[in-house]
Protein backbone atom coordinates (compact mmCIF):
# COMPACT_ATOMS: atom_id res chain seq x y z
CA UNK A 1 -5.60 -10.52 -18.55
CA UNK A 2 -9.19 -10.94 -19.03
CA UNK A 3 -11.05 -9.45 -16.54
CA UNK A 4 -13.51 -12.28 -16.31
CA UNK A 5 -10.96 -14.86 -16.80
CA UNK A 6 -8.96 -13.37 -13.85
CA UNK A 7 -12.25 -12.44 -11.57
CA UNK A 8 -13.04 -16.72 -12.21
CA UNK A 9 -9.57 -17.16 -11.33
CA UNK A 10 -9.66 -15.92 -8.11
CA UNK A 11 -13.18 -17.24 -7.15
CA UNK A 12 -12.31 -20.50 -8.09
CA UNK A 13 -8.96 -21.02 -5.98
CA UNK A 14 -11.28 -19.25 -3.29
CA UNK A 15 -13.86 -22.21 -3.89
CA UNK A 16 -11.05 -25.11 -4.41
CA UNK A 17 -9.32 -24.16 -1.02
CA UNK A 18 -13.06 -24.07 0.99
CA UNK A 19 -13.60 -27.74 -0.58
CA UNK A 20 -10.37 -28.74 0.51
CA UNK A 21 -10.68 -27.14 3.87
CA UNK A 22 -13.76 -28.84 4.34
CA UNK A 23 -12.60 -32.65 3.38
CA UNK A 24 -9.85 -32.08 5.15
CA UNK A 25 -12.03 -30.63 8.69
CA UNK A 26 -14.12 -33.76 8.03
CA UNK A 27 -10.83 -36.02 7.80
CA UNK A 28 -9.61 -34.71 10.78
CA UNK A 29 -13.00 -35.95 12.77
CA UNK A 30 -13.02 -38.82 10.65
CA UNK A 31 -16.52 -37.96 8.97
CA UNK A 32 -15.36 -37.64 5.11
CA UNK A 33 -16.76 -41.01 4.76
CA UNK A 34 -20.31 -40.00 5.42
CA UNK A 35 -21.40 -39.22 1.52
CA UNK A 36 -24.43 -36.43 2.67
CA UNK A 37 -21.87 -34.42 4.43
CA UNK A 38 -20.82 -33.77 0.64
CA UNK A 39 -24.31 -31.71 0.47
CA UNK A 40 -22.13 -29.30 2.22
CA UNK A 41 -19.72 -28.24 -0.79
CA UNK A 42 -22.90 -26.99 -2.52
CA UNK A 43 -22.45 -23.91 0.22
CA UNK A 44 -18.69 -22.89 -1.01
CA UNK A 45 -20.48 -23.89 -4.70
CA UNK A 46 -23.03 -21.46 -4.37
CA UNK A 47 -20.87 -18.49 -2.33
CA UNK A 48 -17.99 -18.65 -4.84
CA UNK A 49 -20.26 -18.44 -7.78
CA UNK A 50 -22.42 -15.75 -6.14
CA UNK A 51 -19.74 -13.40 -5.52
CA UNK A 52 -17.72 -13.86 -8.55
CA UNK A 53 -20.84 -12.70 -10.36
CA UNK A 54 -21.34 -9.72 -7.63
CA UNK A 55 -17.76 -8.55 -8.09
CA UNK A 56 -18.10 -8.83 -12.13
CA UNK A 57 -21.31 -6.22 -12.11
CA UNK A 58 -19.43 -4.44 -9.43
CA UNK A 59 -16.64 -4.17 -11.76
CA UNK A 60 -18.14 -3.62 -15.16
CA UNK A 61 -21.12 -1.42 -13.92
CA UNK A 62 -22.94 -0.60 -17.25
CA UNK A 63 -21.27 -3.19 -19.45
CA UNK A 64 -22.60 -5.98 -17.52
CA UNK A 65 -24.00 -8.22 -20.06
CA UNK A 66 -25.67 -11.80 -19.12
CA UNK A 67 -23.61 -13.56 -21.64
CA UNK A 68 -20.03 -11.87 -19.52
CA UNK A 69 -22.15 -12.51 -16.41
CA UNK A 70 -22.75 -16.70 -16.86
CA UNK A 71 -19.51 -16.71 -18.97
CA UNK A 72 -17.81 -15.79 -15.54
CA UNK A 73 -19.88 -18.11 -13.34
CA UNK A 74 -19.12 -20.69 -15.57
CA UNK A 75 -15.75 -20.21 -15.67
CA UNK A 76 -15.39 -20.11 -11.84
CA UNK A 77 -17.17 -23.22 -11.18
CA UNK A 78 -15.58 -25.08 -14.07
CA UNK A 79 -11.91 -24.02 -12.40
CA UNK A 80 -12.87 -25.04 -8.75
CA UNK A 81 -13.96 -28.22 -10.14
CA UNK A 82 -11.67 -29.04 -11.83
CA UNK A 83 -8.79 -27.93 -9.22
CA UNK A 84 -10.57 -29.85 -6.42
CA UNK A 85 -11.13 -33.00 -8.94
CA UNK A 86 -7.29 -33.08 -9.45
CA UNK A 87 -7.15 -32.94 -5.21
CA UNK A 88 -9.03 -35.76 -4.78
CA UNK A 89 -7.57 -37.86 -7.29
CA UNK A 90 -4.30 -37.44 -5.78
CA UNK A 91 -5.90 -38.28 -2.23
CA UNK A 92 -7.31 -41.36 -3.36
CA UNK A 93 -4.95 -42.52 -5.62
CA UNK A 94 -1.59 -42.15 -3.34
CA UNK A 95 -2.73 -40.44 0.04
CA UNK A 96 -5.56 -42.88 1.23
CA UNK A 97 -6.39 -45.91 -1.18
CA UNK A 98 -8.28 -47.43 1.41
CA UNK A 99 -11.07 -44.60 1.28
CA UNK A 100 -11.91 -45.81 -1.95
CA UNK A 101 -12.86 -48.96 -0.69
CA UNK A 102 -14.79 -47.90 1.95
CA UNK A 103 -16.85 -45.37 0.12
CA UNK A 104 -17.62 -48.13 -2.90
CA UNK A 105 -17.99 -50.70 -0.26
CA UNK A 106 -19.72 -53.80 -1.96
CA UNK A 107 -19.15 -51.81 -5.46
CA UNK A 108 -15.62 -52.34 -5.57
CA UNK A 109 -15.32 -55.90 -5.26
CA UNK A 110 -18.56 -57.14 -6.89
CA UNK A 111 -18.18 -54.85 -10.07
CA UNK A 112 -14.36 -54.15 -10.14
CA UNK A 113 -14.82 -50.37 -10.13
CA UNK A 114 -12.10 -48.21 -8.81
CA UNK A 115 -11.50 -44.71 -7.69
CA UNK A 116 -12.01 -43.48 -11.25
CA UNK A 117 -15.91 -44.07 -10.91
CA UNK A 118 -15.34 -41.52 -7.72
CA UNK A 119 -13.52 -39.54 -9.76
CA UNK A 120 -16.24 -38.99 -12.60
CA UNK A 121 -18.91 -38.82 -10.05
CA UNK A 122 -17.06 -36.17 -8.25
CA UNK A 123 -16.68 -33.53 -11.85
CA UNK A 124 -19.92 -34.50 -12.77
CA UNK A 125 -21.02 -33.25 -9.42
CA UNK A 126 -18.81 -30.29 -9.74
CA UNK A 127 -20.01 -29.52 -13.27
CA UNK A 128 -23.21 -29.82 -13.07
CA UNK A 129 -23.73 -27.81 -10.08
CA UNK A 130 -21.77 -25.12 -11.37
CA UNK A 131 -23.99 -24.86 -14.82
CA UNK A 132 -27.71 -24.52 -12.48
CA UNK A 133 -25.88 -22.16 -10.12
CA UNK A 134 -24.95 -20.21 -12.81
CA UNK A 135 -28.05 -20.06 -14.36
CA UNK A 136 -30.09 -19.38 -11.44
CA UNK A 137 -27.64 -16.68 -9.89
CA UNK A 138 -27.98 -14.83 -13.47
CA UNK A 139 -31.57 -14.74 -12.74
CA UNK A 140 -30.90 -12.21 -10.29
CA UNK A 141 -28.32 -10.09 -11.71
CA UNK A 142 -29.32 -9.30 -15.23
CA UNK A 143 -30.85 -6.66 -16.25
CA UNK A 144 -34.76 -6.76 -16.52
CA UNK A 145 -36.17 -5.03 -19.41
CA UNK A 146 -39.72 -5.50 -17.96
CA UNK A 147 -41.80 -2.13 -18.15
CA UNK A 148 -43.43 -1.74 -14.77
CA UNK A 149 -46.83 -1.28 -15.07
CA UNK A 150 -49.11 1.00 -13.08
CA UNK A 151 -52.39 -0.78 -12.43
């Protein structure tokens, strides 16, 4: 296998099950309503990304190329979105309807909009995050080809 296709592999189940975790620590207290406590996935976001990126370099030592570098960030974000996507649409669909509801609140009865409109919101989120963290992460692990000056 692909050694960046198995390094995002593993990064991104490691980043699905910490967003899981999470909305399921803030179920248990009864606080996943509370949309700014979603602020909070940016952490796994950011970790996951980081390290999958950290262990690639590690890995590859002078092959490390930025396009293999964001390929893999990119990669590892797009999987834990997507993974943790699916997990909510199950929970809202079939596991807690009601949530829906109380997260649209006026929404879903004025404009007829469902859990799908969480849905979107939630891999937009996911995706979008995942393409600036990957960018910005690269900023520190490429290689600079800046000659240091003496002045």
């Amino acid at each position: 296998m692909n050694t960046s296709l198995s390094i995002a592999l593993k990064y991104g189940l490691f980043i699905t099950i910490s967003l899981i975790a999470y909305f399921l620590i803030l179920r248990l207290f009864n606080l996943h309503e509370n949309p700014w406590l979603r602020l909070l996935n940016g952490a796994a976001m950011c970790a996951g990304i980081y390290f999958a990126i950290k262990y690639y370099k590690l890995i590859s030592k002078s092959n490390f190329s930025y396009i293999n570098g964001i390929k893999t960030a990119l990669l590892t974000g797009f999987i834990a979105t997507l993974l943790f996507t699916v997990f909510m649409s199950i929970y809202m669909f079939h596991l807690d309807p009601a949530f829906t509801e109380k997260i649209l609140g006026e929404w879903f009865t004025n404009y007829g909009t469902g859990a799908g409109i969480l849905v979107f919101i939630i891999l937009i989120e996911g995706l979008a995050s995942t393409v600036v963290l990957s960018l910005a992460f690269m900023q520190l692990f490429k290689k600079s080809y800046n000659l240091s000056q003496n002045i």
